[in-house]
N, C-alpha and C. Protein backbone atom coordinates (compact mmCIF):
# COMPACT_ATOMS: atom_id res chain seq x y z
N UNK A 1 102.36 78.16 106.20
CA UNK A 1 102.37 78.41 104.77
C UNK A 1 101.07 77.95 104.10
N UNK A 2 100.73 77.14 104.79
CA UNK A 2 99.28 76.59 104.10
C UNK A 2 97.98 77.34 104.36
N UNK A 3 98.12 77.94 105.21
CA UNK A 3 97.25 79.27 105.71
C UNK A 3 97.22 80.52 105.08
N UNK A 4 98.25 80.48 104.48
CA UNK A 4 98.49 81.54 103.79
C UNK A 4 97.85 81.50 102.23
N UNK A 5 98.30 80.05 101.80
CA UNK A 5 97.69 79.65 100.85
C UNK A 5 96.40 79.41 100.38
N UNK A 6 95.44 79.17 101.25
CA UNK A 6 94.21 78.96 101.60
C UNK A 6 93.46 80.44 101.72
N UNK A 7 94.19 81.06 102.21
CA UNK A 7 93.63 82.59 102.15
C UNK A 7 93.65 83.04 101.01
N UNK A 8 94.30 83.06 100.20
CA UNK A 8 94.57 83.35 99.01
C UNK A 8 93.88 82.87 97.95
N UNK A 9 93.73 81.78 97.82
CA UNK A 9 92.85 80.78 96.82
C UNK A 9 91.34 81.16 97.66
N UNK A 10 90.76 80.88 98.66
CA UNK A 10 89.33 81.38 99.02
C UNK A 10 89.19 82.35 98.98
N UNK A 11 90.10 83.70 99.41
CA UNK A 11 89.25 85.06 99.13
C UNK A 11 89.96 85.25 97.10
N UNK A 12 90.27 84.69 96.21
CA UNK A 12 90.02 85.13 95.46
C UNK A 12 89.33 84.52 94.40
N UNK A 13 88.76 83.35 94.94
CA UNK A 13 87.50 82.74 94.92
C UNK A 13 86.06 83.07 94.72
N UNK A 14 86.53 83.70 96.58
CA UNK A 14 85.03 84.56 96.38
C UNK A 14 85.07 85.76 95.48
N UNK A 15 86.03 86.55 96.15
CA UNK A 15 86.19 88.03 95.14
C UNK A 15 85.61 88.07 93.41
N UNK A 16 86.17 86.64 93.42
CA UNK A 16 85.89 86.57 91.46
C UNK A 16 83.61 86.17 91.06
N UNK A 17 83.74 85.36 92.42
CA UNK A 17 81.97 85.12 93.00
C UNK A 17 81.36 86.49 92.84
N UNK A 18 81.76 87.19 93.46
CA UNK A 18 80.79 88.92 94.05
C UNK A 18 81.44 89.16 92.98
N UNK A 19 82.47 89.52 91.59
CA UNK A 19 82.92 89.99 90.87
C UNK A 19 81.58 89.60 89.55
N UNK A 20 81.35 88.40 89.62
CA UNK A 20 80.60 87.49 88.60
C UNK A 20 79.67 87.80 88.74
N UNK A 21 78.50 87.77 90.23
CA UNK A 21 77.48 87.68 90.27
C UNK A 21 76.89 89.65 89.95
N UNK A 22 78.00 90.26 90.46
CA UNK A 22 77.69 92.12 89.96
C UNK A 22 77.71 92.51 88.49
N UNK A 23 78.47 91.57 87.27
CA UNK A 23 78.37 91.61 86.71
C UNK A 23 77.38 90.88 85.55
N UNK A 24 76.80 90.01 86.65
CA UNK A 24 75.66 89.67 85.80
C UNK A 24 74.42 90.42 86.24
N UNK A 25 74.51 91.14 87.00
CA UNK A 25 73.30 92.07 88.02
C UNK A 25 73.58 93.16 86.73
N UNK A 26 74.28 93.57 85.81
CA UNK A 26 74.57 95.00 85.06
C UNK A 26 74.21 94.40 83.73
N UNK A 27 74.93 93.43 83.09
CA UNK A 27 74.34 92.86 82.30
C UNK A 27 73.23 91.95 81.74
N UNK A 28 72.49 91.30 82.42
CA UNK A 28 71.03 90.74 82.86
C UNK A 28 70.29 91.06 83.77
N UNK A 29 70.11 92.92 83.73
CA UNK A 29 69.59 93.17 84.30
C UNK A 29 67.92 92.69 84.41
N UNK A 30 67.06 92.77 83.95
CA UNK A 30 65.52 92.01 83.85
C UNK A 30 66.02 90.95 84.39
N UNK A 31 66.59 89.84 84.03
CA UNK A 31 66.58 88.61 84.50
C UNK A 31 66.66 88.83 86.39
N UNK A 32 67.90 89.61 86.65
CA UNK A 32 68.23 89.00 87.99
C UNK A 32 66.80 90.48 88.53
N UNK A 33 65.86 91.41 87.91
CA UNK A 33 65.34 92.38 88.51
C UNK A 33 63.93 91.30 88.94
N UNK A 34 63.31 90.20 87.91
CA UNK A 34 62.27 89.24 88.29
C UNK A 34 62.71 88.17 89.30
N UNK A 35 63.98 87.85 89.25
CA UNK A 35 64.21 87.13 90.21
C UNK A 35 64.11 87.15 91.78
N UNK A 36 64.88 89.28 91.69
CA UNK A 36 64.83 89.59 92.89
C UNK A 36 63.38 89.68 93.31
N UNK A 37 62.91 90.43 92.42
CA UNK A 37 60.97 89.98 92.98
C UNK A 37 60.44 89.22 92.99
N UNK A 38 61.10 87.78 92.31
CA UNK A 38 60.33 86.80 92.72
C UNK A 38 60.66 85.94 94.09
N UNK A 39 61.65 86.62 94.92
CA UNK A 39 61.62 86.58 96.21
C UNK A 39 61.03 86.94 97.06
N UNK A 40 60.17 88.95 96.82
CA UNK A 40 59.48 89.29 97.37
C UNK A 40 60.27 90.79 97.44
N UNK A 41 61.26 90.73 97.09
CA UNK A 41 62.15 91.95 97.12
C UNK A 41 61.96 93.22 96.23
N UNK A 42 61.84 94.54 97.20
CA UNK A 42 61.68 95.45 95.10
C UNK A 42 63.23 95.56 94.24
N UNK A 43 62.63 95.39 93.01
CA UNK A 43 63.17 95.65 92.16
C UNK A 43 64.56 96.84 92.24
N UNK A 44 64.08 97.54 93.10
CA UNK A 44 65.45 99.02 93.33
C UNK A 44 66.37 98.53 93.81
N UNK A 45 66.51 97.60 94.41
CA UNK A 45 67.78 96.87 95.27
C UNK A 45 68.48 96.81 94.19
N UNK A 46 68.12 96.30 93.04
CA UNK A 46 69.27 95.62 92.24
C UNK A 46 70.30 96.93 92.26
N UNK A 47 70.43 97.90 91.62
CA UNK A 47 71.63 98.84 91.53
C UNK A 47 72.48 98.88 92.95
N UNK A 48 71.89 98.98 94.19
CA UNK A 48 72.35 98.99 95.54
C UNK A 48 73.15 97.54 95.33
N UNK A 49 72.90 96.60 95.07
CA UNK A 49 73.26 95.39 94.91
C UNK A 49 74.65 95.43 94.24
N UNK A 50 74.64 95.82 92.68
CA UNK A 50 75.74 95.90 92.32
C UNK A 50 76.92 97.06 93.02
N UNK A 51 76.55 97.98 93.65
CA UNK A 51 77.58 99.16 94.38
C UNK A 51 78.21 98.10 95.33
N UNK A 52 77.25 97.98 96.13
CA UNK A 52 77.50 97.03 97.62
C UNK A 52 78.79 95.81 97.40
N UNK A 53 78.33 95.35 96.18
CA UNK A 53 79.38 93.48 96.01
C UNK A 53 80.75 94.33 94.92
N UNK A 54 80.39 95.61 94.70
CA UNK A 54 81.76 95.45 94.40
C UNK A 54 82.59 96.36 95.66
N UNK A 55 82.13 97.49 96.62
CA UNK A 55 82.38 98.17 97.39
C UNK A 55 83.58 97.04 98.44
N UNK A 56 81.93 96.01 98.74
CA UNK A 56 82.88 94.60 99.22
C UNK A 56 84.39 94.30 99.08
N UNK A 57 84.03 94.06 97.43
CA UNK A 57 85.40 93.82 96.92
C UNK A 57 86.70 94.44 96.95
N UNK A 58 86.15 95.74 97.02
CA UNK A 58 87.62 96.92 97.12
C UNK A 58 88.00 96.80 99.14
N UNK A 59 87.17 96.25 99.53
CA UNK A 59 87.45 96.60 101.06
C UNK A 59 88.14 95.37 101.17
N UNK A 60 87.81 94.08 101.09
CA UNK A 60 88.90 93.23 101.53
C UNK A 60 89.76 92.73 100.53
N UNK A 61 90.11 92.94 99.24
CA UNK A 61 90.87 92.90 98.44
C UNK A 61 92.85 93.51 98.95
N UNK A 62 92.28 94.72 98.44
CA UNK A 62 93.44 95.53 99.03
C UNK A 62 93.46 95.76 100.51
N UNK A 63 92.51 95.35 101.07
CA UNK A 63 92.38 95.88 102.53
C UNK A 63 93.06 96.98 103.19
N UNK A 64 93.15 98.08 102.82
CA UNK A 64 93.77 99.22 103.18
C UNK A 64 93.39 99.27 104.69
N UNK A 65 92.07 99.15 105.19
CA UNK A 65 91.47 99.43 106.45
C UNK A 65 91.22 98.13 107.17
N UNK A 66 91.51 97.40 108.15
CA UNK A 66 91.12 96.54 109.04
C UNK A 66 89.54 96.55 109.22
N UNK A 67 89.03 97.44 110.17
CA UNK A 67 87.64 97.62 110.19
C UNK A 67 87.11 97.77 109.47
N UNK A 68 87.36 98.42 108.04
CA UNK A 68 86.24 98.43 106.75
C UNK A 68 86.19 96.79 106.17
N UNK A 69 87.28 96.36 106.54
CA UNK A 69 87.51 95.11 105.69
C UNK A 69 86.56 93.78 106.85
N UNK A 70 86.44 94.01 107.95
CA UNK A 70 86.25 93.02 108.72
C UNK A 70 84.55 93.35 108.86
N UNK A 71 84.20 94.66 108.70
CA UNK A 71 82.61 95.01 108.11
C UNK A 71 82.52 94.73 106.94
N UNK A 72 83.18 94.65 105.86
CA UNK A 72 82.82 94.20 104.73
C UNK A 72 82.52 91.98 104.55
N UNK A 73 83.50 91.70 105.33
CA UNK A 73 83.10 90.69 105.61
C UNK A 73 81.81 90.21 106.49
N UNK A 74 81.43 91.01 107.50
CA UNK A 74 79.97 91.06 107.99
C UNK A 74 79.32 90.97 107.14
N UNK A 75 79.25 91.96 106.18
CA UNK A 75 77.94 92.30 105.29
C UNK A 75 77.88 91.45 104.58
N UNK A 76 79.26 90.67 103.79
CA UNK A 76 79.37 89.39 103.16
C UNK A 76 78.78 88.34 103.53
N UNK A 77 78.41 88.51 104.67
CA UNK A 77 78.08 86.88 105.78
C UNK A 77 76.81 86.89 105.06
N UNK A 78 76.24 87.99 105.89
CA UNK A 78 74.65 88.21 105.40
C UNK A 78 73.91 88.39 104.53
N UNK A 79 74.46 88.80 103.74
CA UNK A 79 74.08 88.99 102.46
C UNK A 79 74.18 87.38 101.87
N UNK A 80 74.92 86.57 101.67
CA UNK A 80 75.47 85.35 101.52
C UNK A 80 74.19 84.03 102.05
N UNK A 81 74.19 84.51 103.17
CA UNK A 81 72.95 83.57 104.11
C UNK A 81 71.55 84.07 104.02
N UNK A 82 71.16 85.27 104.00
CA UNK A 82 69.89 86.18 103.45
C UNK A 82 69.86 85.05 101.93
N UNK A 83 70.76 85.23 101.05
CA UNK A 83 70.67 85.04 99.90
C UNK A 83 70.30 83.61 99.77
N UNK A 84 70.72 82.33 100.44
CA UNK A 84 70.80 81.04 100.99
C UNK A 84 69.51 81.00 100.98
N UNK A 85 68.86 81.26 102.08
CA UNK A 85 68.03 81.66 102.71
C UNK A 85 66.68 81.64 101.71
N UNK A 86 66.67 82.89 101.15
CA UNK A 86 65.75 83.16 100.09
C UNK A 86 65.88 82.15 99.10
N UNK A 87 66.58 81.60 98.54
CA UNK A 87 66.64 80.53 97.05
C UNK A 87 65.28 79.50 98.37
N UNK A 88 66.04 78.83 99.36
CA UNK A 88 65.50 77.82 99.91
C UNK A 88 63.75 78.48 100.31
N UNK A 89 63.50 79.35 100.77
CA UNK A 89 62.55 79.78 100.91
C UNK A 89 61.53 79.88 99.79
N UNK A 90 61.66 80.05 98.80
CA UNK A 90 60.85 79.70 97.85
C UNK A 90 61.11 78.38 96.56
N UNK A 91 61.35 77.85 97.65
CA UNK A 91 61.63 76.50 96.98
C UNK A 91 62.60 75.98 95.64
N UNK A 92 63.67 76.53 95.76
CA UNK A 92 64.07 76.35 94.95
C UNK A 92 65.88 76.25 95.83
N UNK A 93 65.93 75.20 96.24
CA UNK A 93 67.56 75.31 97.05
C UNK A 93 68.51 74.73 96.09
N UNK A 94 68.52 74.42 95.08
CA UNK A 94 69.34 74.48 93.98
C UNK A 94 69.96 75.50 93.38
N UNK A 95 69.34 76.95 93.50
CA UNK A 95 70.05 78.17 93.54
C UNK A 95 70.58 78.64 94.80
N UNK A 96 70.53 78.06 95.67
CA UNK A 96 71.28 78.30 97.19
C UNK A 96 72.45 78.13 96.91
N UNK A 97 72.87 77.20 96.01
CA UNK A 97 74.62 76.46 95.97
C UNK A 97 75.21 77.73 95.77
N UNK A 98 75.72 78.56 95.11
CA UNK A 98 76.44 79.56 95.03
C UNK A 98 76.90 80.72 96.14
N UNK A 99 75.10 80.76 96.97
CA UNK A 99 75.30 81.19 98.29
C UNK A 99 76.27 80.59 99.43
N UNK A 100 76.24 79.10 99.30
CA UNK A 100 76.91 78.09 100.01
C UNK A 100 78.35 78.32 99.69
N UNK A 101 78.48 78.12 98.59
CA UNK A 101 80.42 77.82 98.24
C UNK A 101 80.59 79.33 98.41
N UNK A 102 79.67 80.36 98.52
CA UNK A 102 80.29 81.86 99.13
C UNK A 102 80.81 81.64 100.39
N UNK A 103 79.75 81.46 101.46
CA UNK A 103 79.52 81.16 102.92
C UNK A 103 81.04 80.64 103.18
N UNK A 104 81.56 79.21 102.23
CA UNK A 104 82.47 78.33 102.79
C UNK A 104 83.73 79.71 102.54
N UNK A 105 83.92 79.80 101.26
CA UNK A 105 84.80 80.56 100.95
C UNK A 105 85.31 81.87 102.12
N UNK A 106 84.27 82.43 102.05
CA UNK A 106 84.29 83.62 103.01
C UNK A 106 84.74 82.95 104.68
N UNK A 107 84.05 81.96 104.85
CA UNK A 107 84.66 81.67 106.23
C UNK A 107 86.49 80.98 106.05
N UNK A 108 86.76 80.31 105.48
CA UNK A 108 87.97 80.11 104.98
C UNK A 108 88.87 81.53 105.20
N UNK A 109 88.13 82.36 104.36
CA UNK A 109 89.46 83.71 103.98
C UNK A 109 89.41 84.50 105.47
N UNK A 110 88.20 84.74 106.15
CA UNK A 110 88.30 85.09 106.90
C UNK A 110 89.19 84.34 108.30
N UNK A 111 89.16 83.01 108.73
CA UNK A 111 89.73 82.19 109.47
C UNK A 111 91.56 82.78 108.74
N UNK A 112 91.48 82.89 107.80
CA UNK A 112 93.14 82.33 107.56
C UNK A 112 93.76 84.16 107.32
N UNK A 113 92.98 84.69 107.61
CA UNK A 113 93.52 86.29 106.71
C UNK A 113 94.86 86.75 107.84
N UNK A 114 94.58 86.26 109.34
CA UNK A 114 95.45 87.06 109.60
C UNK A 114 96.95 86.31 109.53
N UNK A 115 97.22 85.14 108.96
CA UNK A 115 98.13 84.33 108.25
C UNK A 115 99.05 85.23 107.07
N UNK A 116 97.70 85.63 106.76
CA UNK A 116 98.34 85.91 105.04
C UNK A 116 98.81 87.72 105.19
N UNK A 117 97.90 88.43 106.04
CA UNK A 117 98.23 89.90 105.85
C UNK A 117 99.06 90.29 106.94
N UNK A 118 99.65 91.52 106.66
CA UNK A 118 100.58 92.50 107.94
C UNK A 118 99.57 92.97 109.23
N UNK A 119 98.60 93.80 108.69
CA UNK A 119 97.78 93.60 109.72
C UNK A 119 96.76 92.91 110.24
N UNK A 120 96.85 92.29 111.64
CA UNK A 120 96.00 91.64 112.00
C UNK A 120 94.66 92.07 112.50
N UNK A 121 93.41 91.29 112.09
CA UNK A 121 92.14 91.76 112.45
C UNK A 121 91.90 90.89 113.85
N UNK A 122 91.80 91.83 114.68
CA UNK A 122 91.37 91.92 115.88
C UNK A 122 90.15 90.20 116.07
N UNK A 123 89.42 90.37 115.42
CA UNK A 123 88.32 89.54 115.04
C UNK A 123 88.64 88.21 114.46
N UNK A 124 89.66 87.79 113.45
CA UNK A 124 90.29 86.52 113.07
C UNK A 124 90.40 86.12 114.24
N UNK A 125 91.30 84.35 114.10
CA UNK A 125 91.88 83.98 115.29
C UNK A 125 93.26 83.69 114.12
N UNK A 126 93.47 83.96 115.56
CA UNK A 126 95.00 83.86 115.07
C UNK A 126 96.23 82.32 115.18
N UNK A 127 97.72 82.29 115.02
CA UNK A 127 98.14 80.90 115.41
C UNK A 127 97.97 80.83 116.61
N UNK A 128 98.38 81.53 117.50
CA UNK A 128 98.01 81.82 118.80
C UNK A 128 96.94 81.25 119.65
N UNK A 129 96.11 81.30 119.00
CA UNK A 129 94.43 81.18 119.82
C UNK A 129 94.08 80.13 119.00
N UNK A 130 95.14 79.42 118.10
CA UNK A 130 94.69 77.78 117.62
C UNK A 130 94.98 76.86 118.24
N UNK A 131 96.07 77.11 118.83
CA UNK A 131 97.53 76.34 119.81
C UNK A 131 96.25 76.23 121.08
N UNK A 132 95.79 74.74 121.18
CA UNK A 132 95.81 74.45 123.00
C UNK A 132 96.78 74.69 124.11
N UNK A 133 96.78 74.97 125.21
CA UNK A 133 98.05 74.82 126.19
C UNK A 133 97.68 74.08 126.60
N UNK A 134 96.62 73.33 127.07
CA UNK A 134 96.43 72.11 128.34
C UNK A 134 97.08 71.28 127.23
């Protein structure tokens, strides 16, 4: 039951994260368009940016699809650690934190999802494969 719970509170955690951060990508746009270049990135990403984090969102939300949902969590990883990544890279790892409590979040929902949903992703571990036998 606590697995279940934990899934629940971290992926809608993050969900509300990629919900927040797309909506400040639409509404501050200039702000987050210098930012992204002041990583080194062009500027065109940003619109791809906002499709992508909410696309995310519709895939493991409702999770209709196993594999869309367990690629959407891929792309979450990376995008997440790319993003980490870049704050620290130009010196500034004080904007990393958000990347971080993504990272945790996302590994959380992912560890506990097949707890909480009907179908199981191949890719979770399950109670099964938590349980030692020796």
């Amino acid at each position: 039951m606590t697995e279940i719970y934990l899934y629940w509170i971290s992926t809608a955690l993050l969900v509300l994260l990629y919900l927040a951060s797309a909506i400040t990508h639409v509404t501050k746009r200039e702000w987050v368009r210098q930012a992204i270049t002041g990583f080194g990135y062009p500027g065109y990403l940003l619109p791809l940016l906002v499709v992508v984090k909410l696309l995310a969102v519709l895939a493991i939300l409702p999770r209709v699809n196993v594999a869309v949902s367990d690629l959407a969590y891929a792309g979450m990883f990376y995008h997440l650690l790319l993003s980490a990544l870049a704050h620290i890279g130009v010196r500034k790892p004080a904007g990393a934190l958000p990347a971080a409590v993504g990272l945790v979040l996302l590994v959380a929902s992912f560890a506990t999802q097949n707890a909480a949903r009907d179908l199981p992703s191949p890719y979770a571990p399950t109670a099964a494969h938590q349980i030692n036998p020796n």
